[in-house]
Protein backbone atom coordinates (compact mmCIF):
# COMPACT_ATOMS: atom_id res chain seq x y z
CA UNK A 1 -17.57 -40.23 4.85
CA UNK A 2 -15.24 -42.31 6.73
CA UNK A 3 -12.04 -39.79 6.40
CA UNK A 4 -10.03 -37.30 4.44
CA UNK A 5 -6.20 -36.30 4.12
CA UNK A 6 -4.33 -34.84 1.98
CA UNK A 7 -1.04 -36.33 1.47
CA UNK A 8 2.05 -35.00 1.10
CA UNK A 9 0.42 -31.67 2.39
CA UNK A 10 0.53 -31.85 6.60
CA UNK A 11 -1.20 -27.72 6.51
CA UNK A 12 -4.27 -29.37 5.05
CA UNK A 13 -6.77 -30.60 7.13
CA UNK A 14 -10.78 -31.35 6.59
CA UNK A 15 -13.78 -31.27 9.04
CA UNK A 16 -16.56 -32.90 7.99
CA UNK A 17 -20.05 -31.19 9.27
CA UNK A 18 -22.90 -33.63 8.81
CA UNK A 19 -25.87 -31.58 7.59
CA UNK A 20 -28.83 -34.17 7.13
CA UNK A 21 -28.11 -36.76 4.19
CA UNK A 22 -25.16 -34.45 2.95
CA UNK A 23 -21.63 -33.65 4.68
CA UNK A 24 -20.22 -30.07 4.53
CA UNK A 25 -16.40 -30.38 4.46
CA UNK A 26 -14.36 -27.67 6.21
CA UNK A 27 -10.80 -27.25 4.61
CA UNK A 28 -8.44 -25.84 6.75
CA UNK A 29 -5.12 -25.03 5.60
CA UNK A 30 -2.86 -24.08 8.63
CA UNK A 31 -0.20 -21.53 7.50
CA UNK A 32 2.13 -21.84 9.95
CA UNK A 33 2.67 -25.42 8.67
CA UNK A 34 3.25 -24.28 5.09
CA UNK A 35 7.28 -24.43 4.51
CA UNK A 36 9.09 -21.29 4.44
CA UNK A 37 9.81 -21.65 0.72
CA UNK A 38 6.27 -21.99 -0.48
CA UNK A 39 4.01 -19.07 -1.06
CA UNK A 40 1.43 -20.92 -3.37
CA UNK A 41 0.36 -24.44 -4.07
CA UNK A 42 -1.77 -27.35 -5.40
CA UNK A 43 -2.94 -30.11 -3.04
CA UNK A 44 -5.59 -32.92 -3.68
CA UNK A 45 -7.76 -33.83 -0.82
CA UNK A 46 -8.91 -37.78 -0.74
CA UNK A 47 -12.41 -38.27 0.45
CA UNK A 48 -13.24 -41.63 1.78
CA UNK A 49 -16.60 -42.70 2.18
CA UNK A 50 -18.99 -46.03 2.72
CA UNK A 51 -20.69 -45.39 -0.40
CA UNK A 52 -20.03 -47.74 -2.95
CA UNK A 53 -20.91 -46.26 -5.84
CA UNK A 54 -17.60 -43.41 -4.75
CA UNK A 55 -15.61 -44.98 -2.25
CA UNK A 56 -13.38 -42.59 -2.88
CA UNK A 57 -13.73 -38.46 -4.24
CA UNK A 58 -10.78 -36.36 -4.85
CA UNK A 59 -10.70 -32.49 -4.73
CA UNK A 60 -8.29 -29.71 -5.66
CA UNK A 61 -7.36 -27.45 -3.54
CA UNK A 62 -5.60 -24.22 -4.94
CA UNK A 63 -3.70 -22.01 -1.94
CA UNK A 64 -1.56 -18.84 -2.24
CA UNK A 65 -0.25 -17.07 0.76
CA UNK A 66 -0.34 -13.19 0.71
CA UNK A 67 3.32 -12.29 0.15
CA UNK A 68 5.33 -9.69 2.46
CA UNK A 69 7.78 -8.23 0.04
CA UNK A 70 5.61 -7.06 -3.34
CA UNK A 71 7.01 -5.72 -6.29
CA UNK A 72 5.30 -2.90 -7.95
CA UNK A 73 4.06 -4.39 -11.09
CA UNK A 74 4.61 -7.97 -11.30
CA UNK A 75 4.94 -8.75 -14.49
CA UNK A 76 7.40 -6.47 -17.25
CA UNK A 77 6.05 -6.28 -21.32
CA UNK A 78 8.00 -4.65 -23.59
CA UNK A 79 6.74 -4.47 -27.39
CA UNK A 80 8.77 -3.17 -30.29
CA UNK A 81 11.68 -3.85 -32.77
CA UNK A 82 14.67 -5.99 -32.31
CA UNK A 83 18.18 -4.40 -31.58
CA UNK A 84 17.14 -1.77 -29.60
CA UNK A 85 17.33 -1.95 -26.08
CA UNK A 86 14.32 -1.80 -23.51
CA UNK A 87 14.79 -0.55 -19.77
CA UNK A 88 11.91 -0.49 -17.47
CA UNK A 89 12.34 0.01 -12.97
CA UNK A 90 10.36 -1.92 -10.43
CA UNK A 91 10.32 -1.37 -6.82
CA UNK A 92 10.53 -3.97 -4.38
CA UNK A 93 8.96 -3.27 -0.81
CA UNK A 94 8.44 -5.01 2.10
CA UNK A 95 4.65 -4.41 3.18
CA UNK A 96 5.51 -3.68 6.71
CA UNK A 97 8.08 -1.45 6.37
CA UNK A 98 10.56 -4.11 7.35
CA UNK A 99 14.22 -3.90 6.19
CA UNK A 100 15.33 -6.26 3.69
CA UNK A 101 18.35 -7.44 1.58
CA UNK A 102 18.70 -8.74 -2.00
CA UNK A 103 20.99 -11.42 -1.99
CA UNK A 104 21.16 -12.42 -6.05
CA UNK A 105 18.77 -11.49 -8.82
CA UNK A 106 18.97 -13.91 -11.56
CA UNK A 107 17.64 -13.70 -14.86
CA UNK A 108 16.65 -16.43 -17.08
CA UNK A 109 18.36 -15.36 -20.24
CA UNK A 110 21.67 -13.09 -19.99
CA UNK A 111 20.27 -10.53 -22.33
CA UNK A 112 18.37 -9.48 -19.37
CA UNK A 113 20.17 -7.18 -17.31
CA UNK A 114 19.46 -6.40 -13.55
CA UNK A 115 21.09 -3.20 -12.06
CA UNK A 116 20.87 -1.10 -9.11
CA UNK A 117 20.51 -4.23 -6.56
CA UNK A 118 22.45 -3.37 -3.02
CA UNK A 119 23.82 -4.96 -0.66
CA UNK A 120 22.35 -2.56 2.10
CA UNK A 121 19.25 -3.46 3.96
CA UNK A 122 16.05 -1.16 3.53
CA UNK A 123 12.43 -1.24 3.67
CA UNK A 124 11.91 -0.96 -0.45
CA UNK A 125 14.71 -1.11 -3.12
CA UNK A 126 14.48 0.58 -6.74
CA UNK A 127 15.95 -1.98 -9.77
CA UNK A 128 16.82 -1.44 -13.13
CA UNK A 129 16.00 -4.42 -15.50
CA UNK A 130 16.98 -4.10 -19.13
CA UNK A 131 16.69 -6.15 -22.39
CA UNK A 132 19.60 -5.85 -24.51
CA UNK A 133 19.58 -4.60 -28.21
CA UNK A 134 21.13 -8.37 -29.00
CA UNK A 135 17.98 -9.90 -28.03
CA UNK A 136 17.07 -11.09 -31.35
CA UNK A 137 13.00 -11.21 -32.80
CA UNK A 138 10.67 -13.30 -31.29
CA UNK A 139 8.72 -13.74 -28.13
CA UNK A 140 10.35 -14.02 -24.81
CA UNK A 141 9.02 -14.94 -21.36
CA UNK A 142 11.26 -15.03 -18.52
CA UNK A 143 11.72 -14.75 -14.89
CA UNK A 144 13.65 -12.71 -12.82
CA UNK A 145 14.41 -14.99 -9.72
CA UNK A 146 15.43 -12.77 -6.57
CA UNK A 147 16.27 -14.57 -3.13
CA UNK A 148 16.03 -12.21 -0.49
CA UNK A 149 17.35 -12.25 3.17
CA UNK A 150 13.60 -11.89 4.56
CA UNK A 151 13.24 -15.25 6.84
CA UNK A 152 9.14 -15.12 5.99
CA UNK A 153 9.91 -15.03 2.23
CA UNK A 154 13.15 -16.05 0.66
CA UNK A 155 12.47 -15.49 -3.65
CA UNK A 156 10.50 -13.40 -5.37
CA UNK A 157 10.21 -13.76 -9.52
CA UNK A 158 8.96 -10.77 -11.09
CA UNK A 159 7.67 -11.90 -14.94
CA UNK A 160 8.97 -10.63 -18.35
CA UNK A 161 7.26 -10.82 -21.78
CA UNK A 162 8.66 -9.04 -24.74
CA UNK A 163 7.71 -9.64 -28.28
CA UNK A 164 10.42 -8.04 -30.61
CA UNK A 165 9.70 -7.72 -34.21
């Protein structure tokens, strides 16, 4: 091996280890590097080595970063017949009992409706998200996107699926 980066992706680094005719490669991904706005990615890591045969391996490498504000279930499924209307609550906390704001929740589609959000700062906030009886038959998934006032984590998207008959 003669080196390894990752470009595009300055939080990635590799160590290689030689262990007799094979090298042990130690990713390290450096979270304090990661931007702000990112709480999951996809990098490929480029080996380089003297080998002819592969002068050159490539590896995926598949990151998430544990989030600080959850939401209690992250995904909403509603099942059932068209025109009626579906209502479900999630709760949004921060994990260290840290105050928070929502700044805008938007939906995807605008027969999702998202009620209850203040403008008040506190540690966990209860939402109302409905789908309205116009939502016609069919399968839906969308995304609530929030953005937050948290400086560690700015969005959080909470998933939808409905299948209406």
């Amino acid at each position: 091996m003669t080196r390894a980066s990752a470009a595009n992706a300055p939080y990635i680094s590799c160590e290689p280890q030689q262990d007799g005719n094979d090298v042990i490669l130690n990713i390290v991904i450096k979270g304090k590097l990661i931007p702000m706005d990112k709480n999951r990615g996809e990098d490929i890591l480029t080996v380089h080595t003297e080998n002819k045969k592969y002068p050159t391996m490539q590896f995926k490498i598949w990151w998430d970063v544990p989030l600080l504000i959850v939401v209690d279930h992250e995904q909403m499924t509603w099942m059932g017949s068209a025109g009626k209307e579906y209502k479900d609550k999630i709760i949004l906390k921060h994990i260290e009992g840290k105050s928070f704001r929502i700044l805008k929740a938007k939906p995807t589609i605008p027969q999702i409706k998202v009620t209850g959000v203040s403008k008040n700062s506190a540690a966990q906030h209860t939402i109302e998200v409905s789908l309205s009886p116009k939502a016609k038959a069919g399968g839906y998934q969308e995304v609530i996107a929030f953005t937050l006032d948290d400086p560690m984590q700015q969005t959080l998207e909470v998933s939808i699926v409905a299948v209406l008959r």
